[in-house]
Protein backbone atom coordinates (compact mmCIF):
# COMPACT_ATOMS: atom_id res chain seq x y z
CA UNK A 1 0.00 0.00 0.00
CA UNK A 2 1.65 3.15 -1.06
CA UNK A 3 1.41 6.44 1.44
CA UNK A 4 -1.34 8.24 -0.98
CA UNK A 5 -3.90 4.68 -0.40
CA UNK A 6 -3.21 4.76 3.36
CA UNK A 7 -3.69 8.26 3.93
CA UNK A 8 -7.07 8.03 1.93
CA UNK A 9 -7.18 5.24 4.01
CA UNK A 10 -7.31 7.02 7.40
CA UNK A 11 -9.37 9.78 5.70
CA UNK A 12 -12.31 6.93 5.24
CA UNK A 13 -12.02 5.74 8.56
CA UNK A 14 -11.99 9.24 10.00
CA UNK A 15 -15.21 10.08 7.86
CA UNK A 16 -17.16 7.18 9.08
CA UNK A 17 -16.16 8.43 12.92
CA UNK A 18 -17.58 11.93 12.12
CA UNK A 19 -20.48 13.31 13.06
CA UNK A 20 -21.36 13.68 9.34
CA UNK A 21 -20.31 10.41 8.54
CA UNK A 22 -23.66 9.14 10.48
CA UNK A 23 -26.19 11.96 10.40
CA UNK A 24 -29.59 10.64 9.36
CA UNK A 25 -32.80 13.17 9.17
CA UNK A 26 -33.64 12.46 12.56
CA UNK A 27 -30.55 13.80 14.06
CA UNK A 28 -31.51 17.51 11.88
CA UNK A 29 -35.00 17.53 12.99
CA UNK A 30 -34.46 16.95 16.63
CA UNK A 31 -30.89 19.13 16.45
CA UNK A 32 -33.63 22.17 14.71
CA UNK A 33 -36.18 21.42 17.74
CA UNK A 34 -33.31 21.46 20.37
CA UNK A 35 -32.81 25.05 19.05
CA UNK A 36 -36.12 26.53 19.14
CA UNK A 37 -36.13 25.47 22.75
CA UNK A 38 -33.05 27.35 23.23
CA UNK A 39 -34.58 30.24 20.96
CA UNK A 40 -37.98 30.22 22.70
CA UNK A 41 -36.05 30.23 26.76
CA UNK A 42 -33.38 33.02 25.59
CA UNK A 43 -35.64 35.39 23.07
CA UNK A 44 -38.99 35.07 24.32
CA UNK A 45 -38.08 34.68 28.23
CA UNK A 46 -39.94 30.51 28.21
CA UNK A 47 -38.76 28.81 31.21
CA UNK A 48 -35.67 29.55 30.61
CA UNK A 49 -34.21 27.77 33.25
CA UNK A 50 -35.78 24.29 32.03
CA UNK A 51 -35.18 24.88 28.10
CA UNK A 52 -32.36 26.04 27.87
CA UNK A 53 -30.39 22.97 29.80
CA UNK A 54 -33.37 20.56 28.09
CA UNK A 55 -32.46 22.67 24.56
CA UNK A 56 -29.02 21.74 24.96
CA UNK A 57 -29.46 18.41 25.57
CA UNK A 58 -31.00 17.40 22.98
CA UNK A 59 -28.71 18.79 20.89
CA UNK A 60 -25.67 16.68 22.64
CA UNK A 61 -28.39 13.75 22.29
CA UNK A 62 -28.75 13.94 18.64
CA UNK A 63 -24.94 14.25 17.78
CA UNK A 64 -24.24 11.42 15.67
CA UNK A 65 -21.59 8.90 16.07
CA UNK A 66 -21.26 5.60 15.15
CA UNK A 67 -23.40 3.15 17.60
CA UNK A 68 -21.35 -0.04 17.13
CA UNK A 69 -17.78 2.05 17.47
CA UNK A 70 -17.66 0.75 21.41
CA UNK A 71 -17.40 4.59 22.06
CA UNK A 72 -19.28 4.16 25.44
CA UNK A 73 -20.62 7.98 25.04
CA UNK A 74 -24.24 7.86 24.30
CA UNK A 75 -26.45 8.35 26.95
CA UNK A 76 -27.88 4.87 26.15
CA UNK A 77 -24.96 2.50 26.13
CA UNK A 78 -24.00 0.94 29.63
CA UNK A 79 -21.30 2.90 31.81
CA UNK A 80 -21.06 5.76 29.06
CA UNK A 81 -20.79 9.11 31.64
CA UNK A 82 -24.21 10.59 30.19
CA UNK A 83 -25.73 7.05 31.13
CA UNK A 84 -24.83 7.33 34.47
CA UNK A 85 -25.96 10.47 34.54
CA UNK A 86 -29.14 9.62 33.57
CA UNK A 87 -29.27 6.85 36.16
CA UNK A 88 -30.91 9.93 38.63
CA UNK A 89 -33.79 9.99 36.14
CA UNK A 90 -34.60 6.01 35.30
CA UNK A 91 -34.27 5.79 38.70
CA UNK A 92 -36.37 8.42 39.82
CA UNK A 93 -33.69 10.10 42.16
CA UNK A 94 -34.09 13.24 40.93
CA UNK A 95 -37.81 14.56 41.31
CA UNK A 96 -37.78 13.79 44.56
CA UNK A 97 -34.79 16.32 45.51
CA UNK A 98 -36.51 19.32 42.98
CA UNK A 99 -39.64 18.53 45.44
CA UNK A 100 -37.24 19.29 48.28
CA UNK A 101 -36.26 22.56 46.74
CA UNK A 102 -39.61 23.14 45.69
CA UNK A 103 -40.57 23.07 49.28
CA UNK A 104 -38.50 24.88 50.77
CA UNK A 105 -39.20 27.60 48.62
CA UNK A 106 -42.71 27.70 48.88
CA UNK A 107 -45.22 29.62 51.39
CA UNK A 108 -48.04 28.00 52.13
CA UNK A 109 -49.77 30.78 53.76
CA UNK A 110 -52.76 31.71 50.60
CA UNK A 111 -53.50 28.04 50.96
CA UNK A 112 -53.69 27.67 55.42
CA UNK A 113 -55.41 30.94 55.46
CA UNK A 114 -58.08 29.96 52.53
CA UNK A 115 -58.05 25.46 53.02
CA UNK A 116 -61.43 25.55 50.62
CA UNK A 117 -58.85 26.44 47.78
CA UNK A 118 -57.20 23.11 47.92
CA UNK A 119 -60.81 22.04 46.42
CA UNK A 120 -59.58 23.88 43.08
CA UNK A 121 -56.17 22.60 43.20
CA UNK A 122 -57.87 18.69 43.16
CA UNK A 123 -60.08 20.26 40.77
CA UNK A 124 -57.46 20.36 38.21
CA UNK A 125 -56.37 17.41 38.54
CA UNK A 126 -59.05 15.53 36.59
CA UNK A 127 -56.76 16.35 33.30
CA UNK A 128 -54.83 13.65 34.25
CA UNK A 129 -57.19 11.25 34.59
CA UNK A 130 -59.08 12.27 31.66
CA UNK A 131 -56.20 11.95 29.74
CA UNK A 132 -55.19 8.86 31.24
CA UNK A 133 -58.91 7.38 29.67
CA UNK A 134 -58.75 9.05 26.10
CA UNK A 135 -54.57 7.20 26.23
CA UNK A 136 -56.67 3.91 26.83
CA UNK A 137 -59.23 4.29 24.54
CA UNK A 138 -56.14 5.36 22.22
CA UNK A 139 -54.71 1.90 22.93
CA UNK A 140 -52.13 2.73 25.24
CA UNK A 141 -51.20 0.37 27.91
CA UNK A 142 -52.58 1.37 31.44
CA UNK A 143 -49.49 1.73 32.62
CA UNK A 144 -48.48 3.97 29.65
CA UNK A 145 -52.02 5.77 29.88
CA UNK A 146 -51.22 6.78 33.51
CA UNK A 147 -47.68 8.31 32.90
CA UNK A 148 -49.20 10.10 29.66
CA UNK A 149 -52.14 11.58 32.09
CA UNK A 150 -49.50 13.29 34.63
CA UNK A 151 -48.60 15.57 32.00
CA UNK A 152 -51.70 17.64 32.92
CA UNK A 153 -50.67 18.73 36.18
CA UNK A 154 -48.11 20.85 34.63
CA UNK A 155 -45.56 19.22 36.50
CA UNK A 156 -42.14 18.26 35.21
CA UNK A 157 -40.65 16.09 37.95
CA UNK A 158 -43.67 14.63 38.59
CA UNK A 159 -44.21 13.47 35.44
CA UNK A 160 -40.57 12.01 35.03
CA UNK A 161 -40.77 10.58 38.26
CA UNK A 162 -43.87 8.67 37.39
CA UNK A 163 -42.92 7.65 34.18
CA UNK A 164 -39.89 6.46 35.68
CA UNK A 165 -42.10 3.94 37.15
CA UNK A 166 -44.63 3.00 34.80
CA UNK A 167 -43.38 3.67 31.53
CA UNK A 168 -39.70 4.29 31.25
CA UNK A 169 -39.17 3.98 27.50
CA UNK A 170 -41.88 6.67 26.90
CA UNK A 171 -40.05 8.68 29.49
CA UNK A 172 -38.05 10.86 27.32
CA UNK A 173 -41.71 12.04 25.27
CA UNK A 174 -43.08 12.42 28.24
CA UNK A 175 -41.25 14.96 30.04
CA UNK A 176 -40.19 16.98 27.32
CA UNK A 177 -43.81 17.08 26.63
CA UNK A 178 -44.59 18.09 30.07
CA UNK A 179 -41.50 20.81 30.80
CA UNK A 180 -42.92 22.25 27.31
CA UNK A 181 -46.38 22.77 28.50
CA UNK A 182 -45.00 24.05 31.31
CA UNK A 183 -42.61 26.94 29.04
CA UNK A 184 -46.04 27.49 27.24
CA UNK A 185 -48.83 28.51 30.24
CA UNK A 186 -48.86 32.13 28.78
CA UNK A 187 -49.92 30.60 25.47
CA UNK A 188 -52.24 27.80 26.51
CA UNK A 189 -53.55 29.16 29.69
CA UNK A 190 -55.40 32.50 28.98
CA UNK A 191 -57.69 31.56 25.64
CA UNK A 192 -59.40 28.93 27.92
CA UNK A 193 -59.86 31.35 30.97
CA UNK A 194 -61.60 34.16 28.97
CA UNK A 195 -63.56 31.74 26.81
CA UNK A 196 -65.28 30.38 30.22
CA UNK A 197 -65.66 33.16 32.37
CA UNK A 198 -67.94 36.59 31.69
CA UNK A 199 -66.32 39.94 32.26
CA UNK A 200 -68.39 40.36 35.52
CA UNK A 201 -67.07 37.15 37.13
CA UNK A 202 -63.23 38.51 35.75
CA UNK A 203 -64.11 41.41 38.16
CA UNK A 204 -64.66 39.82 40.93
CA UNK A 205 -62.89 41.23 44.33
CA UNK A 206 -61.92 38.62 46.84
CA UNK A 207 -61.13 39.66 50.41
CA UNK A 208 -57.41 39.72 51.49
CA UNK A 209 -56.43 36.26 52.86
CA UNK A 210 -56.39 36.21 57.01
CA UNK A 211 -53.38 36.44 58.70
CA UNK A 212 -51.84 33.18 59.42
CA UNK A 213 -49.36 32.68 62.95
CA UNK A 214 -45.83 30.61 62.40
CA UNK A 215 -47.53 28.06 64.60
CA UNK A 216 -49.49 27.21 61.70
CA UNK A 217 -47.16 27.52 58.82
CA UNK A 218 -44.71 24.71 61.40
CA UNK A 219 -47.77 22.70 61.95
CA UNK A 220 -48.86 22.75 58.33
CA UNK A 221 -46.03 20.31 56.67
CA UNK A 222 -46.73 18.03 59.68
CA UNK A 223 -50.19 17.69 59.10
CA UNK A 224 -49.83 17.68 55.67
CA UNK A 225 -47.41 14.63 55.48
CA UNK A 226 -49.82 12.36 57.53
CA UNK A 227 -52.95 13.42 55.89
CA UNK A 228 -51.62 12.66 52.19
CA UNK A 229 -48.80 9.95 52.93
CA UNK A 230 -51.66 7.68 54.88
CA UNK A 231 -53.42 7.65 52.73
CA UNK A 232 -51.85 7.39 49.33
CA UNK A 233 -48.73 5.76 50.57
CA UNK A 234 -47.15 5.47 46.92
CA UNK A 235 -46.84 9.40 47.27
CA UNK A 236 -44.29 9.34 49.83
CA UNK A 237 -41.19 10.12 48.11
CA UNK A 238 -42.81 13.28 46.24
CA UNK A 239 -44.75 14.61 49.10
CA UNK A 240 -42.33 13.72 51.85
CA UNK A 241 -39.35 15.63 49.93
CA UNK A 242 -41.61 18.60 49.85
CA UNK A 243 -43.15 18.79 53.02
CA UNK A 244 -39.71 18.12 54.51
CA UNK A 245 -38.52 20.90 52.71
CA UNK A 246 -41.19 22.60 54.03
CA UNK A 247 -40.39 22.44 57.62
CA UNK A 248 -36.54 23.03 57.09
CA UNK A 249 -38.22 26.72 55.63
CA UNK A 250 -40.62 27.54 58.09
CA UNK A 251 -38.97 25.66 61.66
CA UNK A 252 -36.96 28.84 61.39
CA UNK A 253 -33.59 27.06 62.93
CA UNK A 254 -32.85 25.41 59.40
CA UNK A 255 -32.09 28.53 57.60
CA UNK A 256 -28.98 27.15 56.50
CA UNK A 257 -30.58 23.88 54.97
CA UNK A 258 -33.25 25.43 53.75
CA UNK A 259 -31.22 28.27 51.60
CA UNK A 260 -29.08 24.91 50.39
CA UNK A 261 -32.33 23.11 49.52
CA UNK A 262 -33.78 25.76 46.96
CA UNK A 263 -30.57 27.44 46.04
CA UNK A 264 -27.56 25.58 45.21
CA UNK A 265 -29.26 21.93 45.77
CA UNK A 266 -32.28 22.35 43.43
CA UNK A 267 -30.17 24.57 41.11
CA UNK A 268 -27.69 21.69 40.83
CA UNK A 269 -30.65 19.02 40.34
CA UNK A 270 -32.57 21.39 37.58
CA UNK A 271 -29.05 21.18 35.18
CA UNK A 272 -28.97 17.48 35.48
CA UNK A 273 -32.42 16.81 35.05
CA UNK A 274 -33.05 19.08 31.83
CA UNK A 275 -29.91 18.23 30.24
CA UNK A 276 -30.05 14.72 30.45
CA UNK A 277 -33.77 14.63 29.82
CA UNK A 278 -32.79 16.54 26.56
CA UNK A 279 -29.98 14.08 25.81
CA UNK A 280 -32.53 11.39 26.08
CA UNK A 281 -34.24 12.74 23.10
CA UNK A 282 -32.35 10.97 20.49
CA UNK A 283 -33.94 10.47 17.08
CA UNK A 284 -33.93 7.14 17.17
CA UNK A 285 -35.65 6.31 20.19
CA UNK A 286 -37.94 9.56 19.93
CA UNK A 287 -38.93 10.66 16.74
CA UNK A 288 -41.69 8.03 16.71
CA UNK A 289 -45.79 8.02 15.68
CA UNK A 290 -46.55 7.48 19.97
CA UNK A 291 -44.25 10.56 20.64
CA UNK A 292 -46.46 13.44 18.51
CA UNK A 293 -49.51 10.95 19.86
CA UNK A 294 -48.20 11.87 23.72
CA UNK A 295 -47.54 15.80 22.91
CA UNK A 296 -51.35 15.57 21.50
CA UNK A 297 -52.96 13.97 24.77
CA UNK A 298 -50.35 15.71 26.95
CA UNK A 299 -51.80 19.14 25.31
CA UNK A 300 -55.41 17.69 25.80
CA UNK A 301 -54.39 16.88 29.36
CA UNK A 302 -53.32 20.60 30.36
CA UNK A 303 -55.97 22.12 28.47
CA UNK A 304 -58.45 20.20 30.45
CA UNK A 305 -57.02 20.83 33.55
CA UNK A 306 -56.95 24.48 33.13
CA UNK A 307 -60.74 23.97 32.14
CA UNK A 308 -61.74 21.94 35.22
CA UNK A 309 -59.52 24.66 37.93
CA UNK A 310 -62.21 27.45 35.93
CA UNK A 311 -65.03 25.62 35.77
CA UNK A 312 -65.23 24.29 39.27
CA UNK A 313 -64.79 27.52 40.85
CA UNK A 314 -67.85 28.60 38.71
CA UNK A 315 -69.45 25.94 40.12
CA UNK A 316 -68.24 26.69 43.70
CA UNK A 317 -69.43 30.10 43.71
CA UNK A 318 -73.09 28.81 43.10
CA UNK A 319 -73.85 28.08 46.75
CA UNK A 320 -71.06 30.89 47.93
CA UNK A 321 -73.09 33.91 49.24
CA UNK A 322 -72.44 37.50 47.27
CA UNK A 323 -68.67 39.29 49.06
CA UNK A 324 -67.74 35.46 49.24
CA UNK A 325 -67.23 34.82 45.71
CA UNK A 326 -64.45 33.12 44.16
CA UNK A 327 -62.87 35.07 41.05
CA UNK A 328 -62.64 32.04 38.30
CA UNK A 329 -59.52 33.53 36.91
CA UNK A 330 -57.52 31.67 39.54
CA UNK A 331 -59.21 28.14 38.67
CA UNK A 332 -56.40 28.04 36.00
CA UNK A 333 -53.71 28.11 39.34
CA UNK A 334 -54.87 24.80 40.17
CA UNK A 335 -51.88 23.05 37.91
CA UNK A 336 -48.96 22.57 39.77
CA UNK A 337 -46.86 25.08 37.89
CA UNK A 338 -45.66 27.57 40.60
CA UNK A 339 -46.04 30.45 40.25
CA UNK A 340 -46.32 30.96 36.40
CA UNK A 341 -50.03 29.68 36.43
CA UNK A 342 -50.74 31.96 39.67
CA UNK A 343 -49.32 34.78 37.35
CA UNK A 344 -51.49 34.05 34.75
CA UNK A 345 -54.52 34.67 36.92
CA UNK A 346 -53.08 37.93 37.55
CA UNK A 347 -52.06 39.02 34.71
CA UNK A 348 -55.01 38.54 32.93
CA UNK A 349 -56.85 40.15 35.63
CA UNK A 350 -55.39 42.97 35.73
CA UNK A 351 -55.98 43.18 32.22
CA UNK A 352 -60.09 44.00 33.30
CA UNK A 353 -59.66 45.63 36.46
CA UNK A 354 -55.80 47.35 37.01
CA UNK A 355 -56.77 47.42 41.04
CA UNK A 356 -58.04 44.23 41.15
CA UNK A 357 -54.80 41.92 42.30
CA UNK A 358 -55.67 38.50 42.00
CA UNK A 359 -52.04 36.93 43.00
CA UNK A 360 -51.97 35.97 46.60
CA UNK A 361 -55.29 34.37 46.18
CA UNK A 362 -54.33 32.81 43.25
CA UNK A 363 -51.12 31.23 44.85
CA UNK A 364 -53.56 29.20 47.21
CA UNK A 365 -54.70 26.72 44.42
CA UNK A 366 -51.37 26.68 42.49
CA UNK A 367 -49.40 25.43 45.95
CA UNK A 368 -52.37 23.16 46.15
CA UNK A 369 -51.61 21.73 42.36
CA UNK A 370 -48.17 20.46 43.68
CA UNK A 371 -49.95 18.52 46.52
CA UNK A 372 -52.32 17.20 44.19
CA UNK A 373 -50.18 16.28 41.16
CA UNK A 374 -47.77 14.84 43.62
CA UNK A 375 -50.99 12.73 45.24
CA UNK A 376 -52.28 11.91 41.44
CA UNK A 377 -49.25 10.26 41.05
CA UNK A 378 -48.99 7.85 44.01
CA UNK A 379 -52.55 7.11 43.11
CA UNK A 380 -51.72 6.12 39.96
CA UNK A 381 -48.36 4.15 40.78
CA UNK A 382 -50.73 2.29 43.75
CA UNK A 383 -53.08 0.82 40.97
CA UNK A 384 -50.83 0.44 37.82
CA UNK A 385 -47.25 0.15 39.23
């Protein structure tokens, strides 16, 4: 072999190493949908803090590179470092620690100083189990229904940490589907709340939530852990993180913990989660008929839970007395996306009455959405998992 055929040589075995040695049109598509996400958190201000580590993900995901090289760097292949990366989603460890964050950055107060608002939170959760019937009828498995159905409560973790369970090979679908719905409340959210309300219910003024003693806000993630764990069981490693959380905020000696919890910890957790999430995404295993079939009934799913938070306070505020009424506009709060859906309610508010601030009383169902999604899903892992 003379040195011009070996260094063509090397050239062709280079080439079939390369990237574009082993592009398909799969690898385009999802590299072009990894950067709209990226466009979408960085121009237009989406959840930036999910899309743009999910955004790049999928754009590591969808390099190409030749699988049977022994390269060990997919996120797919055994021992690879993005595999065991991804270990903290197969294995669920990481929606559990968000929900620790998440606690210990949320106030409970709008929801101890108003409990009938946790009625709206539940409300909103029948998107997940309508969903979860129209994936059946769709010819889902129930197992694969139930993980579709989460998608409704607007609930990222939640979702991955179900489908974890019940459906791990439809995870990656899954919770893109649901962190996208999430980046997209002030697009779904607001045509559904003015098509269902009138502009005098819009105008409704609620009183200013009651006062509510540290006693109570201590007492609170106490009482809520028994009350939901006893029950639904199956729960317990969603709701305890967050109630635990909880307590480290308000206990008032755990300042320390607490600031780590839903600074640094859940910071750390978030860039894991979205990025390997996004690496997950690759176009072999995602660019499938069931994947645009999930974004559909995960769209359904949110719609319809937005829909059932408005609607049931409508139907609430038939046997409220006049002064007592609820404002519909934060029905939509009862998904579990905190606080962009409480926003929403006051937002478009505002929009019919500029003195009429519907945010604090909004936050009481959205706070209640995490509970509820988190219950949802130990109710569905009790009967399908």
């Amino acid at each position: 072999m003379n040195k011009l055929d070996f260094f063509i040589e090397n050239l062709q075995v280079l080439w079939e190493y390369t990237g574009f040695g082993n592009v398909e049109i799969g690898n385009v598509v999802m590299t072009i949908v990894g950067c709209i996400f990226i466009y979408l958190a960085i121009a237009r201000h989406f959840e930036p803090m999910l899309l743009v580590p999910i955004g790049f993900g999928i754009l590591v995901g969808n390099i190409p590179f030749p699988l049977d090289a022994g390269l060990r760097i997919g996120i797919y292949e055994e021992g690879s470092v993005l595999n065991i990366l991804y270990s903290g989603v197969k294995q669920g460890w990481y929606p559990p620690l968000i929900f620790l964050g998440i606690g210990a950055m949320t106030d409970f107060s709008a929801l101890i100083a108003n409990p009938k608002m946790v009625l709206v939170g539940a409300a909103a959760q029948f998107g997940i189990f309508g969903a979860y019937m129209l994936s059946l009828a769709l010819g889902f498995t129930p197992q694969e229904a139930g993980a579709i159905g989460i998608i409704g409560g607007a609930d990222g973790p939640t979702a991955i940490f179900l489908s974890s369970k019940l459906a791990p090979d439809l995870m990656g679908a899954i919770a893109v589907a649901a962190y996208s719905y999430m980046a997209l409340i002030p697009v779904f959210q607001p045509p559904v709340m003015k098509l269902l309300t009138t502009d005098k219910e819009r105008r409704i003024r609620m009183k200013a939530p009651g006062s509510v003693s540290q006693r109570q806000k201590v007492i609170f993630p106490i009482l809520g852990l028994l009350l939901t764990t006893w029950i639904i069981p199956s729960g317990l490693p969603l709701l305890g993180m967050l109630f635990f959380g909880n307590l480290l905020k308000e206990s008032g000696v755990t300042r320390r913990l607490a600031d780590t919890a839903k600074g640094p910890l859940i910071d750390i957790v978030t860039i894991l989660l979205g990025f390997t999430v996004g690496c997950s995404t690759q176009a072999s295993t995602f660019l499938k008929a069931e994947s645009l079939e999930i974004f559909a009934l995960g769209a359904l799913s949110f719609l319809v839970a937005t829909a059932s938070g408005v609607l049931f306070v409508k139907f609430f505020n038939l046997f409220l007395p006049e002064g007592k009424k609820i404002n519909p506009l934060v029905g939509n709060a009862g998904v579990s996306a905190v606080p962009d859906s409480a926003r929403i309610s006051q937002e478009v508010g505002l929009k019919y009455d500029p003195t009429n601030y519907l945010l604090m009383h909004a936050m009481g169902p959205n706070v209640a959405g995490v509970i509820g999604s988190a219950v949802a899903a130990g109710v569905l892992l009790a009967f399908l998992g």
